[in-house]
Protein backbone atom coordinates (compact mmCIF):
# COMPACT_ATOMS: atom_id res chain seq x y z
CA UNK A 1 0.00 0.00 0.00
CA UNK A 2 2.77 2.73 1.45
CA UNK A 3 2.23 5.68 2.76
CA UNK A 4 -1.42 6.70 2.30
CA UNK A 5 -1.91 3.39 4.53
CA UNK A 6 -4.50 4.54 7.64
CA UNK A 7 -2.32 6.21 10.52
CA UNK A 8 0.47 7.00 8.12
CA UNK A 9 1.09 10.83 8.41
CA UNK A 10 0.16 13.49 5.21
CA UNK A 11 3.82 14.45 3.37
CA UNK A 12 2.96 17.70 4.90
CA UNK A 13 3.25 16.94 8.49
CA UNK A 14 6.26 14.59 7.77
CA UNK A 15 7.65 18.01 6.35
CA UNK A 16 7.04 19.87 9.42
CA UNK A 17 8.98 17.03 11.28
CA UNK A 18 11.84 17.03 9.48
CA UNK A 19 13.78 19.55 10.80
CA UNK A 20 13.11 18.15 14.36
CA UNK A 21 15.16 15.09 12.88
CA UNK A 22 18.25 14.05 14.28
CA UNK A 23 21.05 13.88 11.07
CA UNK A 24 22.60 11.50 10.72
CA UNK A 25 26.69 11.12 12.01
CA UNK A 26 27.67 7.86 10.32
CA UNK A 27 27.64 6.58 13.37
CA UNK A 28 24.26 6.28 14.12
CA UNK A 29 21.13 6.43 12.37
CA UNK A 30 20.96 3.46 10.30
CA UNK A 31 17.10 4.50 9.10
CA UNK A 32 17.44 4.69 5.54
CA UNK A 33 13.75 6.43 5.42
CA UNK A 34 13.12 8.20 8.18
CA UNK A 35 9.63 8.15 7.22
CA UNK A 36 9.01 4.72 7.98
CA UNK A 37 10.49 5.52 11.20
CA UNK A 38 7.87 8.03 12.05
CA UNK A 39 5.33 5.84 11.02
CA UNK A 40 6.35 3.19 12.62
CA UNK A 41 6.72 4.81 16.28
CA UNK A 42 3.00 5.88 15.61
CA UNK A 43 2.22 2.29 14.54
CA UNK A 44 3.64 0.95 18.08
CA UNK A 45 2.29 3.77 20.13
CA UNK A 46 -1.36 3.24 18.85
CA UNK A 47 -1.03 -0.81 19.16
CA UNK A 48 1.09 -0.96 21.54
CA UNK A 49 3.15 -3.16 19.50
CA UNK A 50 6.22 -5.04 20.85
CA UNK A 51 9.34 -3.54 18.52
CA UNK A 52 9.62 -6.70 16.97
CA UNK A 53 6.29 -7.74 16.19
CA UNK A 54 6.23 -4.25 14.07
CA UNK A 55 5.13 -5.62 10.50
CA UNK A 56 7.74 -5.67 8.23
CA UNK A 57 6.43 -2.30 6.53
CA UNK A 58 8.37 -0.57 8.70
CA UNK A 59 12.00 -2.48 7.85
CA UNK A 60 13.95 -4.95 10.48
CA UNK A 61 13.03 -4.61 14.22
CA UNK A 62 16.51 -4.61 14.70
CA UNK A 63 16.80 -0.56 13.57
CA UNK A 64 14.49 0.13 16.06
CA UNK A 65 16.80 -1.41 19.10
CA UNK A 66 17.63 1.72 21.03
């Protein structure tokens, strides 16, 4: 489906995010899209979702770990 899926956020509010952000160092940050990360936090905070039971939409589990 993508992003117009149900609880995804409009392209405009992911613009108003964007500058709240972090940037990535090369370090950290291994998010390729960091919208799939912002849906993806909404996804678990509305299901309360464990991190790895986040369907696979939203990439590995394992670039959640924090």
């Amino acid at each position: 489906m993508g992003r117009e899926e149900r609880g995804n956020l409009p392209d405009t509010e992911r613009e108003r995010l964007r500058p709240l952000l972090p940037v990535s160092n090369g370090r950290c940050g291994r998010w390729r899209d960091r919208s799939q990360v912002i849906d993806g936090i909404l996804y678990r905070a509305r299901t309360g979702v464990q991190w790895r039971d986040l369907p696979e939409r939203f990439g590995p589990w394992k670039s959640w770990d924090a």
